[in-house]
N, C-alpha and C. Protein backbone atom coordinates (compact mmCIF):
# COMPACT_ATOMS: atom_id res chain seq x y z
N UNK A 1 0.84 -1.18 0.00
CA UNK A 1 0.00 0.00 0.00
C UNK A 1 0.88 1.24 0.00
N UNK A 2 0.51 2.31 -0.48
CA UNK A 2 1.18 3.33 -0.60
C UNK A 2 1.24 4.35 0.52
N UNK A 3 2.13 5.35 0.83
CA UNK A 3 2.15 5.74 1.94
C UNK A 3 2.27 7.33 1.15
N UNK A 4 1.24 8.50 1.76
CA UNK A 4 1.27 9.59 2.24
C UNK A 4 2.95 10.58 2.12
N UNK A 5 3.81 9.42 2.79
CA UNK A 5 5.01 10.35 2.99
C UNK A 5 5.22 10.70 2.05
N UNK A 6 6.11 12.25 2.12
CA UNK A 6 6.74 12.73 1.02
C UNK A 6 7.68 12.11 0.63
N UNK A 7 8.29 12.17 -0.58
CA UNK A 7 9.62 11.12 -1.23
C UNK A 7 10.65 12.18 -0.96
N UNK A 8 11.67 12.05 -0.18
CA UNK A 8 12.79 13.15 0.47
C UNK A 8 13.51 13.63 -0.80
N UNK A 9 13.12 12.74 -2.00
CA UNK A 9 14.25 14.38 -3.31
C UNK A 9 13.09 15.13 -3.80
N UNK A 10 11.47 14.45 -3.72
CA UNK A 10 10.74 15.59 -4.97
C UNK A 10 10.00 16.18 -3.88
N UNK A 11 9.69 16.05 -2.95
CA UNK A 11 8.93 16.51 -2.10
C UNK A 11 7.17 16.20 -2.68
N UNK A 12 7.04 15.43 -3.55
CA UNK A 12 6.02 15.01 -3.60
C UNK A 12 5.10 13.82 -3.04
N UNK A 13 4.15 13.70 -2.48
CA UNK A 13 3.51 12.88 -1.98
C UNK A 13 2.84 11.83 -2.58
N UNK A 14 2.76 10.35 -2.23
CA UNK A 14 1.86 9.57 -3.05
C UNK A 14 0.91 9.82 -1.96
N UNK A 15 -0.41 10.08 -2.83
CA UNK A 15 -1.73 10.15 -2.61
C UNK A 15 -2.60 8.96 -2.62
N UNK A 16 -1.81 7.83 -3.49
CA UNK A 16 -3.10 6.68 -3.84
C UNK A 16 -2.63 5.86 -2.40
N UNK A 17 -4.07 5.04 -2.15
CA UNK A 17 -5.45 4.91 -2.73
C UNK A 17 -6.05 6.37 -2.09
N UNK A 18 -6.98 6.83 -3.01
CA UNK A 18 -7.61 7.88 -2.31
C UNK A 18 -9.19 7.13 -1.57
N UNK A 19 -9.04 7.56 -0.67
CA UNK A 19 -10.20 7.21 -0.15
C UNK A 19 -11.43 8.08 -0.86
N UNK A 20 -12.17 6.83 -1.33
CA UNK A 20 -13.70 7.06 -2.23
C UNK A 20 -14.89 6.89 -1.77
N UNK A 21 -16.07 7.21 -2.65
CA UNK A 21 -17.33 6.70 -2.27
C UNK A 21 -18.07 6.86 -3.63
N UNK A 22 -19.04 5.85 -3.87
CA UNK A 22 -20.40 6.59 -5.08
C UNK A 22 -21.15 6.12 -4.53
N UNK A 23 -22.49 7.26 -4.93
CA UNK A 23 -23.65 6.80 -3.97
C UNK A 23 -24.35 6.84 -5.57
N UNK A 24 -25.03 5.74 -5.73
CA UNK A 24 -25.87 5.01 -6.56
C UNK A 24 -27.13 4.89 -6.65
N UNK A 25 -28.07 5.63 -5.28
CA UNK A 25 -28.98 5.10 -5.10
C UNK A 25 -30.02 6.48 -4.98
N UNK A 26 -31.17 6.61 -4.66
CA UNK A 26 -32.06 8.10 -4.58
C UNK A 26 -31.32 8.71 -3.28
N UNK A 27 -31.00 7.94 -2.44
CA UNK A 27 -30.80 9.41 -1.19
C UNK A 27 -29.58 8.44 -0.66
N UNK A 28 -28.59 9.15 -0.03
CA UNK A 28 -27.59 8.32 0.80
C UNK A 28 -26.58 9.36 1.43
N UNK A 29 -25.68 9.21 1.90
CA UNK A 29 -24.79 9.79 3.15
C UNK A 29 -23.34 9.80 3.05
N UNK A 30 -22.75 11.25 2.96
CA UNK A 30 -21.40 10.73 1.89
C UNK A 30 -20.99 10.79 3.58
N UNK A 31 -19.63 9.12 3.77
CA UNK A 31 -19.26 9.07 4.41
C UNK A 31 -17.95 9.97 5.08
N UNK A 32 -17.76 9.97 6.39
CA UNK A 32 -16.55 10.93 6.79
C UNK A 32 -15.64 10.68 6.37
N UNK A 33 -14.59 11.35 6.08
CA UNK A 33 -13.38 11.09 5.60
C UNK A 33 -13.16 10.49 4.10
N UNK A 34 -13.88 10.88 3.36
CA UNK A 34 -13.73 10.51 2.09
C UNK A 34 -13.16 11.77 1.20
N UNK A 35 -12.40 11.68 0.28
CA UNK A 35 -11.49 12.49 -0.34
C UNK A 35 -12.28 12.92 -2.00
N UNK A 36 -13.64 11.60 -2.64
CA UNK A 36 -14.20 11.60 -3.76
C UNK A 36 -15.19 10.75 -3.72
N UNK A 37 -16.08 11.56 -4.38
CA UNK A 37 -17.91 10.82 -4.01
C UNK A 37 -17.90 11.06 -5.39
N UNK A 38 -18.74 10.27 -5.68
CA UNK A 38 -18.93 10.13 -7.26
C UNK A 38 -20.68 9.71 -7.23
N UNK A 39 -21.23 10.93 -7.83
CA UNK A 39 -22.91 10.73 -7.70
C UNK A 39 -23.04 9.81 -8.96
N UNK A 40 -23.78 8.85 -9.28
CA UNK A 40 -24.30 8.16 -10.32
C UNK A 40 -25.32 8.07 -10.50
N UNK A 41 -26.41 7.65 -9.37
CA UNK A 41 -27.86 7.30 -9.99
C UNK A 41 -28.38 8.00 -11.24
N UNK A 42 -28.91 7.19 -11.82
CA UNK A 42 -29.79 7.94 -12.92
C UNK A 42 -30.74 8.75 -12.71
N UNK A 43 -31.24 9.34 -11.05
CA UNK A 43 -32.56 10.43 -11.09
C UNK A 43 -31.38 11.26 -9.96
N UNK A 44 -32.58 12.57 -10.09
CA UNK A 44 -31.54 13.20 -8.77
C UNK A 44 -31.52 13.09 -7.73
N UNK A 45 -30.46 12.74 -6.74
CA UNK A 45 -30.11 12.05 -5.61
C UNK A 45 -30.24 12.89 -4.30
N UNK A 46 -30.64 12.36 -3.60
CA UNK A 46 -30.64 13.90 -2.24
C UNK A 46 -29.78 12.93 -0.94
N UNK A 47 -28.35 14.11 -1.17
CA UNK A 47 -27.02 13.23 -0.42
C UNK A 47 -27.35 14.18 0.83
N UNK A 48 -27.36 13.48 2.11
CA UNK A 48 -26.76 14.15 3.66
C UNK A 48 -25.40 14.07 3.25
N UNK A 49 -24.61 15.15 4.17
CA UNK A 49 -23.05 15.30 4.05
C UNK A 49 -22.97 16.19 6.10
N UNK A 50 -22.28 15.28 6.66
CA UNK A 50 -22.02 15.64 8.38
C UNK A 50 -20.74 16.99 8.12
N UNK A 51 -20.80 17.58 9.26
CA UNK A 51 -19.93 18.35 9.94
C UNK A 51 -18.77 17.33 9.67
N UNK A 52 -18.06 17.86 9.37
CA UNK A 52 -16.62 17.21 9.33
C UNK A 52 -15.55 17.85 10.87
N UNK A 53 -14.88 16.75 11.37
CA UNK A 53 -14.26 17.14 12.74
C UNK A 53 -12.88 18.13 12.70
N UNK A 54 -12.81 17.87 14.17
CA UNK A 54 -11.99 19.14 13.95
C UNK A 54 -10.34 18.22 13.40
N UNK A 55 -10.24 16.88 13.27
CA UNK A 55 -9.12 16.54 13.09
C UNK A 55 -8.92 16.73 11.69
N UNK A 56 -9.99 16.78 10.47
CA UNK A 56 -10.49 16.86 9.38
C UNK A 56 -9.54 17.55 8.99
N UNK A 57 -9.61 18.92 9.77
CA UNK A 57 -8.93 20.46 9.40
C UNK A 57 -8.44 19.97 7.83
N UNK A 58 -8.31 20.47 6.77
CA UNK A 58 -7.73 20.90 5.69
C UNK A 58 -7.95 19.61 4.30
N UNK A 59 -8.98 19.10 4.98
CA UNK A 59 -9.59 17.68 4.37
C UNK A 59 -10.15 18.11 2.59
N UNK A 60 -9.45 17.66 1.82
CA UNK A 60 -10.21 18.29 0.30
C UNK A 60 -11.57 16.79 -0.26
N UNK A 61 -12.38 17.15 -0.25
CA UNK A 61 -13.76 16.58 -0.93
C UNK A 61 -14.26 17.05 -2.39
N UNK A 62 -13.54 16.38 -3.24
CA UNK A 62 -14.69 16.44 -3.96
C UNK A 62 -15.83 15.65 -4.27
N UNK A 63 -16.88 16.17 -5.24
CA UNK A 63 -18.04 15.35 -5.25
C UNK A 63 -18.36 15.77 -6.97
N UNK A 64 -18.38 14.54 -7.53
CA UNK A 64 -18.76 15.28 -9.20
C UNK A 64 -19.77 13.97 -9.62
N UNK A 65 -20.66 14.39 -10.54
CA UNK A 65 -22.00 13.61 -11.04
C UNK A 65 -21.46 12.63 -12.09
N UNK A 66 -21.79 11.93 -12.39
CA UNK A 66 -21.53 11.08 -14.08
C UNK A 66 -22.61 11.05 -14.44
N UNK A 67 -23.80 11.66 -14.27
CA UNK A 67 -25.33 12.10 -14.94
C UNK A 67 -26.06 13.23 -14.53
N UNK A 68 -26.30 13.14 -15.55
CA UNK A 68 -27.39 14.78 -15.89
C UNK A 68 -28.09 14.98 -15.29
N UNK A 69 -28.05 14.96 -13.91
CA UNK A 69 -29.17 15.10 -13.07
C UNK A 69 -29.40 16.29 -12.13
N UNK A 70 -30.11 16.73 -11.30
CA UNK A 70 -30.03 17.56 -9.94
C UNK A 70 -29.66 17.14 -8.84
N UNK A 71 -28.79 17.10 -8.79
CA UNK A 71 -28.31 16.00 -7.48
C UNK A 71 -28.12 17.28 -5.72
N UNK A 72 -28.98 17.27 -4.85
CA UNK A 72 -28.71 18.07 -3.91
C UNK A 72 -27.54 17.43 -2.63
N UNK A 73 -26.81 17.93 -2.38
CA UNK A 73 -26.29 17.63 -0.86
C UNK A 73 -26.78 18.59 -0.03
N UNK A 74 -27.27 18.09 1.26
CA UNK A 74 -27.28 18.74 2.41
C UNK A 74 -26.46 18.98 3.26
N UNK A 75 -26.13 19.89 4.32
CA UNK A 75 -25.25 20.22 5.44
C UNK A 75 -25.80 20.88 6.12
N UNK A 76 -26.62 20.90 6.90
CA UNK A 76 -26.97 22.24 7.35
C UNK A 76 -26.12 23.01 8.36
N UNK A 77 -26.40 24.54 7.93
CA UNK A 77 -25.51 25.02 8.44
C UNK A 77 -24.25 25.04 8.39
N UNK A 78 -23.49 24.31 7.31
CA UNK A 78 -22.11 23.64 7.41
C UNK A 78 -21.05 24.31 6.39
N UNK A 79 -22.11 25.03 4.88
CA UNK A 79 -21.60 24.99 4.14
C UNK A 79 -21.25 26.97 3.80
N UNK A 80 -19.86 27.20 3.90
CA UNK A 80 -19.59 28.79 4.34
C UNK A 80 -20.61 29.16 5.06
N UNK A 81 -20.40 28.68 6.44
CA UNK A 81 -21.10 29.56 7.50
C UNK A 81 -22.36 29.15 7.83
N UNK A 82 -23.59 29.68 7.09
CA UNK A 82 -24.95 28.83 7.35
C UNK A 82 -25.74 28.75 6.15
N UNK A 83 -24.89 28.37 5.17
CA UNK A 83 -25.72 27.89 3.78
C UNK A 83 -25.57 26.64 4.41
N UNK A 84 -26.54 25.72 3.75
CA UNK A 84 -27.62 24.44 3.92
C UNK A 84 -27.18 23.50 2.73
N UNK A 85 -27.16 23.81 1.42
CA UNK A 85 -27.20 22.76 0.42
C UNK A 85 -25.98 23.20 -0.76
N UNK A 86 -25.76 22.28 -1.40
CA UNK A 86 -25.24 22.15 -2.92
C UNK A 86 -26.20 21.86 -3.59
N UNK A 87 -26.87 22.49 -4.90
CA UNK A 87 -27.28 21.79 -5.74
C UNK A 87 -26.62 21.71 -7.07
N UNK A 88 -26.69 20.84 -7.87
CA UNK A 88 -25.91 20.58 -9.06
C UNK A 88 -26.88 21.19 -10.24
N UNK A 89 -26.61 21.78 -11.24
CA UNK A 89 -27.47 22.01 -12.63
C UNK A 89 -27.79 20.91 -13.71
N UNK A 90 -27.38 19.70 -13.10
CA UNK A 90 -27.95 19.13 -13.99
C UNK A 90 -27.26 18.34 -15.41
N UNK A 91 -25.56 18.41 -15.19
CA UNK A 91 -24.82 17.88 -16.68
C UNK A 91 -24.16 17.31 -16.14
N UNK A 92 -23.52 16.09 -16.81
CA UNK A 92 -22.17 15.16 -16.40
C UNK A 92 -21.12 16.32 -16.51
N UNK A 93 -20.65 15.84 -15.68
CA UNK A 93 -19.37 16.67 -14.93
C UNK A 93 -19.23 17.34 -14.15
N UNK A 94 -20.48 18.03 -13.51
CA UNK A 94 -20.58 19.20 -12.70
C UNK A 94 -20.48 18.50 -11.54
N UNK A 95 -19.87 19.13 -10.43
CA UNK A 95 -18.57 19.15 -9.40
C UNK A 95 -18.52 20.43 -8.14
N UNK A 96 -17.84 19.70 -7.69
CA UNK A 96 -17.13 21.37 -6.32
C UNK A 96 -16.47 20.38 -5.73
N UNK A 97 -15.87 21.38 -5.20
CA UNK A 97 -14.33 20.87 -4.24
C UNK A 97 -15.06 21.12 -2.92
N UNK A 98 -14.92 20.92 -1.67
CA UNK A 98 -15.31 21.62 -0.43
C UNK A 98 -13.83 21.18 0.49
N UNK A 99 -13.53 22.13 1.11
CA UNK A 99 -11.97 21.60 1.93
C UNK A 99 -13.07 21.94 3.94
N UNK A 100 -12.73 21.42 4.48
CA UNK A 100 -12.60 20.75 5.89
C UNK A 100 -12.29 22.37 6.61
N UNK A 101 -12.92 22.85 7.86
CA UNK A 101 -12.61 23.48 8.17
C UNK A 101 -13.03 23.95 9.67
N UNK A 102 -13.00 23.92 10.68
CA UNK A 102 -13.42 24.24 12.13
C UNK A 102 -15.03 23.98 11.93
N UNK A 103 -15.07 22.60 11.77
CA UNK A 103 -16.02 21.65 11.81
C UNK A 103 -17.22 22.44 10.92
N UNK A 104 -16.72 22.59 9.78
CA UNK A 104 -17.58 23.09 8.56
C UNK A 104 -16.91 22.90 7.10
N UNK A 105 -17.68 23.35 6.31
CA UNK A 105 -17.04 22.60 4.74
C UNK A 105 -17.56 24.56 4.10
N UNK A 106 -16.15 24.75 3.82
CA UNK A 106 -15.81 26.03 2.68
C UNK A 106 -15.59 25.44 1.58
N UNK A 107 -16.23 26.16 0.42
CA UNK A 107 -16.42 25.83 -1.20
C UNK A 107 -15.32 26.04 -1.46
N UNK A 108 -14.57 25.49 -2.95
CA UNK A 108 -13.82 25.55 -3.49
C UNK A 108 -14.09 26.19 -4.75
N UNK A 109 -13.66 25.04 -5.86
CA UNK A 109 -14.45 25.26 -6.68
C UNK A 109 -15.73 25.03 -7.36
N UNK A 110 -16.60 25.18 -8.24
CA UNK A 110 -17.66 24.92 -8.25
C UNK A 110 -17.79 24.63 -9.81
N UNK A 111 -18.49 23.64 -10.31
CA UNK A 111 -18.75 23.51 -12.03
C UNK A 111 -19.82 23.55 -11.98
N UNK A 112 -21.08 24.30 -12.47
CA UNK A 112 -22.79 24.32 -12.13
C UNK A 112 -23.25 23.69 -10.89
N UNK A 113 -22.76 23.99 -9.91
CA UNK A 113 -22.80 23.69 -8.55
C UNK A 113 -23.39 25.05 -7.92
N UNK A 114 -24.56 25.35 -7.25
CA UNK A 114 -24.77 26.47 -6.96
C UNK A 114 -24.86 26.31 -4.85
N UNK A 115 -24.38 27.21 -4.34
CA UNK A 115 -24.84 27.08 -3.34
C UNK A 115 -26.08 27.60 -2.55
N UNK A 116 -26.83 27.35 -1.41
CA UNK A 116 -27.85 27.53 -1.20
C UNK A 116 -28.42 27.60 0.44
C-alpha cells in the first residue's frame, strides 16, 4: 500500500489509494473522511453530508455527477457559514471541491454547482 510520505528528493507525496465513495442510489450519506464521491444514480439524488471534525482540518472533498441530473447535498448550516445545500445544474461533470474546516465545509471550486 502506498504511503502519504513525502519522497525526500521531490517533495512530492503519493496520494493513492484515495479514499472514495459513489452513492448510486435516490438518497444516501457521503461518508466521513472521504477524499471523492462520485454521484451516479440515474434520477436526482438527495445526499446528507455531516460536519466534518476538527481533526479533518484541511480535508479536500470532492463530489462530481456522471449524470445529468439535480443531485442536492445537504449540510446544514455547514456549508460557508450557514448555507444548507449544494445543488448541481444538472450535466455530467458538474462538481465542487469543499476543503474541511473548524467543523464546517468552505467551497472551493464549483462547475454548475450552486450554493444555497
Amino acid at each position: 500500500m502506498a504511503t502519504p510520505i513525502p519522497n525526500s528528493n521531490s517533495g512530492a507525496a503519493n496520494r493513492l489509494p484515495v479514499a472514495w465513495q459513489e452513492i448510486s442510489t435516490a438518497t444516501g450519506t457521503i461518508t466521513a473522511g472521504k477524499e471523492f464521491v462520485l454521484l451516479s444514480y440515474a434520477g436526482a439524488t438527495a445526499v446528507t453530508l455531516a460536519a466534518p471534525t476538527l481533526d479533518m482540518n484541511g480535508l479536500i472533498l470532492e463530489i462530481t455527477s456522471s449524470v445529468a441530473q439535480a443531485h442536492v447535498v445537504t449540510a446544514t448550516n455547514l456549508i460557508n457559514g450557514d448555507n444548507d445545500t449544494l445543488t448541481w445544474g444538472g450535466a455530467v461533470g458538474d462538481s465542487c471541491s469543499l476543503r474541511a474546516w473548524n467543523k464546517e465545509w468552505l467551497t472551493g471550486y464549483l462547475v454548475n454547482v450552486t450554493v444555497g
